[in-house]
Each structure stands twice: as C-alpha cells, then as structure tokens.
PDB file of N, CA and C in Angstrom:
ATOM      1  N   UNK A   1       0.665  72.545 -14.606  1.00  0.00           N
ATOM      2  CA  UNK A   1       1.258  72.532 -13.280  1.00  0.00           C
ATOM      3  C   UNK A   1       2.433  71.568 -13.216  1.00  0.00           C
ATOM      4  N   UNK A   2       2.127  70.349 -13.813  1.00  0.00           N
ATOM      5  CA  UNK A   2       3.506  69.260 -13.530  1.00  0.00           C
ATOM      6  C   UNK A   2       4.804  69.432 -14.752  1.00  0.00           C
ATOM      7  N   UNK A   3       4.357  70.246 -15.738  1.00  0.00           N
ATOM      8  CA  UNK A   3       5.562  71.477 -16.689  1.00  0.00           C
ATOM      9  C   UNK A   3       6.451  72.243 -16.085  1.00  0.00           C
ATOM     10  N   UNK A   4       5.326  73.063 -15.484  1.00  0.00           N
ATOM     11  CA  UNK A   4       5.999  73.945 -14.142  1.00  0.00           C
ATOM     12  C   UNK A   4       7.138  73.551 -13.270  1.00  0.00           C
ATOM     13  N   UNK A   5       6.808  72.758 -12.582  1.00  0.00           N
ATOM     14  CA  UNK A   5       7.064  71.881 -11.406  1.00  0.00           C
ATOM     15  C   UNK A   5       8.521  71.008 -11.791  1.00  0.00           C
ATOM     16  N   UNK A   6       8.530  70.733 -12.910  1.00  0.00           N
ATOM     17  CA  UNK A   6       9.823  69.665 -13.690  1.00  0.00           C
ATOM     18  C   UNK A   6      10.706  70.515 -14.224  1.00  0.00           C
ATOM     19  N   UNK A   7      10.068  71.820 -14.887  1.00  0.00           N
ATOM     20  CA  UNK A   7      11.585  72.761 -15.563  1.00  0.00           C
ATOM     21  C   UNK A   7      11.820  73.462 -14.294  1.00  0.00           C
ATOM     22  N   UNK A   8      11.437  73.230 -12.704  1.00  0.00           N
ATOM     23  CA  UNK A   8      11.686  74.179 -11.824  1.00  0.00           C
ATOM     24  C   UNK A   8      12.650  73.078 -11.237  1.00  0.00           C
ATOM     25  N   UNK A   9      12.805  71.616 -11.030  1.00  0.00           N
ATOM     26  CA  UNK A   9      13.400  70.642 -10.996  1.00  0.00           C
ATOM     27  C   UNK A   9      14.872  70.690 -11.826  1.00  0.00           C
ATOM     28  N   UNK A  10      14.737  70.902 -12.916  1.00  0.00           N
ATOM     29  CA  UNK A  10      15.400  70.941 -14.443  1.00  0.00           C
ATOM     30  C   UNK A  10      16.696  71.902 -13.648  1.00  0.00           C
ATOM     31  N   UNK A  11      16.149  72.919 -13.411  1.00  0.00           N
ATOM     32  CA  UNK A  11      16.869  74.753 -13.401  1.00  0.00           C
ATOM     33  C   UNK A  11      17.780  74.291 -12.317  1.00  0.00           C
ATOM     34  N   UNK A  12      16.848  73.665 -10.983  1.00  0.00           N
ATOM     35  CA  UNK A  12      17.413  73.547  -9.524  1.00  0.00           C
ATOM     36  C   UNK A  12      18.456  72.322  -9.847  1.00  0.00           C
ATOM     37  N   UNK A  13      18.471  71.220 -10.315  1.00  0.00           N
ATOM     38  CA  UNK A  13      19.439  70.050 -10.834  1.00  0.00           C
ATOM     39  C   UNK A  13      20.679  71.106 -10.955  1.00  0.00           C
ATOM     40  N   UNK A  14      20.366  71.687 -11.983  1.00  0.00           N
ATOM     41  CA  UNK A  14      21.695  72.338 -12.877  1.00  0.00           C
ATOM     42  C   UNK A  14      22.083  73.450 -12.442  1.00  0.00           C
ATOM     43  N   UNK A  15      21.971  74.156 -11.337  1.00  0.00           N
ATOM     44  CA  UNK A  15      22.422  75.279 -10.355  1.00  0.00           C
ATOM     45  C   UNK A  15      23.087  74.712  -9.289  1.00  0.00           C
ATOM     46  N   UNK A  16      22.808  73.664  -9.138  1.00  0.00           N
ATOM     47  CA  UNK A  16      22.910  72.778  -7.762  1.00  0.00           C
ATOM     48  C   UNK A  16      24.402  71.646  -7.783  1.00  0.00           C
ATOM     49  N   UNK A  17      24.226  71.079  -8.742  1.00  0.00           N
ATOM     50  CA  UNK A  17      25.349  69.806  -8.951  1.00  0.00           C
ATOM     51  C   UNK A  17      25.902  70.058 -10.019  1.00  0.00           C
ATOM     52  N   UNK A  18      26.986  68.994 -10.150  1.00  0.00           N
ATOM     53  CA  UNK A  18      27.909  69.155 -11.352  1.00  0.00           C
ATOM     54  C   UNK A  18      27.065  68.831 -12.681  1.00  0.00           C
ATOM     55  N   UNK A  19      27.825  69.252 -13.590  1.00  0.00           N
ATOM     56  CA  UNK A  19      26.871  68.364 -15.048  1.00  0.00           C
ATOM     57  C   UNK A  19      26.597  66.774 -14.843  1.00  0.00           C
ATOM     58  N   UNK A  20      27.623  66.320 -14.907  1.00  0.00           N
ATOM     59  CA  UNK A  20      27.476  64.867 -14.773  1.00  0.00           C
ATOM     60  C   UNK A  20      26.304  64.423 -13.701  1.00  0.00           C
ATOM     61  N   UNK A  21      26.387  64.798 -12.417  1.00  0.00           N
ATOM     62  CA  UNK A  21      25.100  64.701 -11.370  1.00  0.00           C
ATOM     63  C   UNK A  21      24.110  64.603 -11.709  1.00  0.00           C
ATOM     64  N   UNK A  22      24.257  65.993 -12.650  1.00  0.00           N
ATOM     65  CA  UNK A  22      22.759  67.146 -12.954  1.00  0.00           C
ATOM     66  C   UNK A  22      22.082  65.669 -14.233  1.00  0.00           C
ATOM     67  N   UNK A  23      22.920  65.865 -14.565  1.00  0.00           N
ATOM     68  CA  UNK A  23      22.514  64.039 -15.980  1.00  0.00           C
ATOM     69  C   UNK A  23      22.161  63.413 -15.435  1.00  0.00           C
ATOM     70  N   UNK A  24      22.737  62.898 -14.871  1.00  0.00           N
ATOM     71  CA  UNK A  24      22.283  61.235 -13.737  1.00  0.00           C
ATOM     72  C   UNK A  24      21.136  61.833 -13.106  1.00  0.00           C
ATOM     73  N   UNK A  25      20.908  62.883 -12.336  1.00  0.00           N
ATOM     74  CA  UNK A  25      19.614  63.084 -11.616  1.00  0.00           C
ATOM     75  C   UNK A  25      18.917  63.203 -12.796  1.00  0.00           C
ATOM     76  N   UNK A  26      18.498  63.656 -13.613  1.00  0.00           N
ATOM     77  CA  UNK A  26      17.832  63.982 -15.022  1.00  0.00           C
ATOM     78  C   UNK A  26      17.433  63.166 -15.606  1.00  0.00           C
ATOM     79  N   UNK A  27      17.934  61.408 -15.675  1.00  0.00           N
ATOM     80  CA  UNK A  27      18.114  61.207 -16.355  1.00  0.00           C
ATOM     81  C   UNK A  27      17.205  59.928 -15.745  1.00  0.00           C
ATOM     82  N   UNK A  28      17.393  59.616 -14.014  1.00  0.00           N
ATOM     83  CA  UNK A  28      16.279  58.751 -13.033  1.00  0.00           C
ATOM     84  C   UNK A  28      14.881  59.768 -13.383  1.00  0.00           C
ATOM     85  N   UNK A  29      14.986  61.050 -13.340  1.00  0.00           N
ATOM     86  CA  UNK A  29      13.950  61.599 -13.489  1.00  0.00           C
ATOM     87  C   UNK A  29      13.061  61.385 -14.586  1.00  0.00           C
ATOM     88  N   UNK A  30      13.426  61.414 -15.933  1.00  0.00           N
ATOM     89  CA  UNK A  30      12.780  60.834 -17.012  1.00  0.00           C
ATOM     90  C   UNK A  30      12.510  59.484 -16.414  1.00  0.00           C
ATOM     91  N   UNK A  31      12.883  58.419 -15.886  1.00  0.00           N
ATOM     92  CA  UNK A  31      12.872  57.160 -16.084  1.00  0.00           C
ATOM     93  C   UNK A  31      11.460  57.000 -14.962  1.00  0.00           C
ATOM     94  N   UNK A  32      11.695  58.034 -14.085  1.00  0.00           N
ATOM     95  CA  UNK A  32       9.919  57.696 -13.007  1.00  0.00           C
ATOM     96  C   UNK A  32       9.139  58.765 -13.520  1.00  0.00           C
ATOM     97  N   UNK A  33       9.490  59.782 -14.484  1.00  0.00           N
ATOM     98  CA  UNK A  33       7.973  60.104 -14.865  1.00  0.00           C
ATOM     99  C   UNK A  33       7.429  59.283 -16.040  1.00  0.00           C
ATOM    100  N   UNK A  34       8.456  58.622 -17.144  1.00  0.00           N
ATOM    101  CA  UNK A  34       7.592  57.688 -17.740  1.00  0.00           C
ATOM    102  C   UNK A  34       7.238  56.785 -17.118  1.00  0.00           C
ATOM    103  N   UNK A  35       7.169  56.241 -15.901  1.00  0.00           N
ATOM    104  CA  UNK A  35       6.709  54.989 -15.234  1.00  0.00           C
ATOM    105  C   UNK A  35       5.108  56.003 -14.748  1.00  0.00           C
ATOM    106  N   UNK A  36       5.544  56.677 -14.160  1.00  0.00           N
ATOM    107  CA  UNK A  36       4.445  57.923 -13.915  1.00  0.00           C
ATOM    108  C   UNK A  36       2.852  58.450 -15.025  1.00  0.00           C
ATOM    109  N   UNK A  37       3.828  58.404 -15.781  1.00  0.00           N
ATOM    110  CA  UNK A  37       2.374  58.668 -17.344  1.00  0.00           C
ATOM    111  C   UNK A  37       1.845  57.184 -17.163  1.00  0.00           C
ATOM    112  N   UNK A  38       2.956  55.721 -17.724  1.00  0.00           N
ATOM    113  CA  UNK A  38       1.876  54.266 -17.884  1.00  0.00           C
ATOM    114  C   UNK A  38       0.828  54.423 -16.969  1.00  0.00           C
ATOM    115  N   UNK A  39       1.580  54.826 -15.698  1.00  0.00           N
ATOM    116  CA  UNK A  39       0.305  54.481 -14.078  1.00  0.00           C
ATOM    117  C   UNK A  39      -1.123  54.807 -14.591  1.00  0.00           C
ATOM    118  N   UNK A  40      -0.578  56.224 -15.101  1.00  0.00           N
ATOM    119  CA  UNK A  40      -2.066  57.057 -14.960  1.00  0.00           C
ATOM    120  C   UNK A  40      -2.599  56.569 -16.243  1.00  0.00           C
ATOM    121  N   UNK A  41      -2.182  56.122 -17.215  1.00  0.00           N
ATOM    122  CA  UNK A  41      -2.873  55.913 -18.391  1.00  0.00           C
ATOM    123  C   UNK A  41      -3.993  54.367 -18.017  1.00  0.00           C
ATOM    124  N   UNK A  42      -3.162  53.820 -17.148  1.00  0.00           N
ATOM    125  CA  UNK A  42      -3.637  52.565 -16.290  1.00  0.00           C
ATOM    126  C   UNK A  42      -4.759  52.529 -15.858  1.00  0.00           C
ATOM    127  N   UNK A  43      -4.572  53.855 -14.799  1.00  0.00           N
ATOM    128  CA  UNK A  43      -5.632  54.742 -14.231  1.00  0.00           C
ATOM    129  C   UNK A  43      -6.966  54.558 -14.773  1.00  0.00           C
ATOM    130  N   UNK A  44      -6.667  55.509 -15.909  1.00  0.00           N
ATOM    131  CA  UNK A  44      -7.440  55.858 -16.632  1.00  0.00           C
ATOM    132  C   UNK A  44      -8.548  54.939 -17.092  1.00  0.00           C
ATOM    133  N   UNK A  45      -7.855  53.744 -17.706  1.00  0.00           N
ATOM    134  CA  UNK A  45      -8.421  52.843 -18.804  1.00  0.00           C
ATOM    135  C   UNK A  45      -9.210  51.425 -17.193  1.00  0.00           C
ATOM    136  N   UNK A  46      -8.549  51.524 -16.239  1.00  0.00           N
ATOM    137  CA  UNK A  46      -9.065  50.483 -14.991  1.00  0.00           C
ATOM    138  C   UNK A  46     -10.282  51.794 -14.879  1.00  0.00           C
ATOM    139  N   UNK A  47     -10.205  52.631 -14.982  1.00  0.00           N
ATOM    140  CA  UNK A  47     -11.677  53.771 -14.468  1.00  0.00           C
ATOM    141  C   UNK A  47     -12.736  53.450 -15.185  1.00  0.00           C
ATOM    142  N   UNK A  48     -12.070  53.696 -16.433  1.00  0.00           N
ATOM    143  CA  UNK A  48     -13.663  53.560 -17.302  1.00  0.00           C
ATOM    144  C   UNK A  48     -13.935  52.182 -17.851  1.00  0.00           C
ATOM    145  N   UNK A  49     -13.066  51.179 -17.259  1.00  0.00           N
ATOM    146  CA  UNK A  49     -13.659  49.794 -17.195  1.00  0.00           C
ATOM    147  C   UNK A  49     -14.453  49.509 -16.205  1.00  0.00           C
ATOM    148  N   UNK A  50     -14.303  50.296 -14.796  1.00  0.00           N
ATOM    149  CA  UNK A  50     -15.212  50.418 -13.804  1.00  0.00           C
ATOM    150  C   UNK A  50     -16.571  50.943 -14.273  1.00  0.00           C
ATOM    151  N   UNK A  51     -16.237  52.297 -14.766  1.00  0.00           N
ATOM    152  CA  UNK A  51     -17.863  52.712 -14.948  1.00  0.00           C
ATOM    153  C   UNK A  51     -18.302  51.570 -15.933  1.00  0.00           C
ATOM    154  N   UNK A  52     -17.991  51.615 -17.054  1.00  0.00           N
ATOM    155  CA  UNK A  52     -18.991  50.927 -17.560  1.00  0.00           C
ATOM    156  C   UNK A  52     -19.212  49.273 -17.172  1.00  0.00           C
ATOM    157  N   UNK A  53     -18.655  49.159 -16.152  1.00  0.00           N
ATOM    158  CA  UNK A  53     -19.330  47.765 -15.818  1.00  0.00           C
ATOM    159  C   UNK A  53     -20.446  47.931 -14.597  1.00  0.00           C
ATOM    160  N   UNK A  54     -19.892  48.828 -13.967  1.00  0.00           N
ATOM    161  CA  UNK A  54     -20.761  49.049 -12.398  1.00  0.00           C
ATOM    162  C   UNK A  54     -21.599  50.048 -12.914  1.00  0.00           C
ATOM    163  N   UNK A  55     -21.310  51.435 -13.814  1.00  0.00           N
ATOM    164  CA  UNK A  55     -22.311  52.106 -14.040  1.00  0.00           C
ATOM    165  C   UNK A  55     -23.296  52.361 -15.091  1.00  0.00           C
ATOM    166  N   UNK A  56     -22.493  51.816 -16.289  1.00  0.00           N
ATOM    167  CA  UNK A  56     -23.050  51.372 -17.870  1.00  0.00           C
ATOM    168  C   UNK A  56     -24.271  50.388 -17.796  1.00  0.00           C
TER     169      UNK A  56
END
C-alpha cells in the first residue's frame, strides 16, 4: 500500500511541476520517509521491549 501510494506521488510530482521542483519535492520526500522507516523501526524495538518486560 505505501509503494502504491509514493509511485502515485512520484507520477503526480512529475506531471505537475517543472523537473527541477519535481527533484526538490522528491528529494524532501526521500528525506521524511527515511525519518519515517527509523520511527517505526523505533516502534517496533520500544514494543517488544514493552512486552517482554510487562508481558514476558
């Protein structure tokens, strides 16, 4: 779904604005979905430090 959702981003950038724009928007975009993956990997690893302390 969030594949989907980013080459539908991708298509609309580059139909929409100039190249140069379409880069620069493209280019913040990489920069908050890798901030986006750490979160959740964050997520992830604060979760199952939860369970296994509260539920382990």
């Amino acid at each position: 779904m969030f594949g989907n959702n980013y080459n539908q981003v991708v298509v609309a950038l580059k139909s929409n604005f100039s190249e140069k724009t379409a880069m620069r928007l493209l280019y913040k975009l990489e920069q908050q979905t890798i901030k986006f993956a750490h979160l959740s990997k964050q997520i992830i690893e604060l979760t199952k430090e939860a369970e296994k302390r509260w539920l382990g």
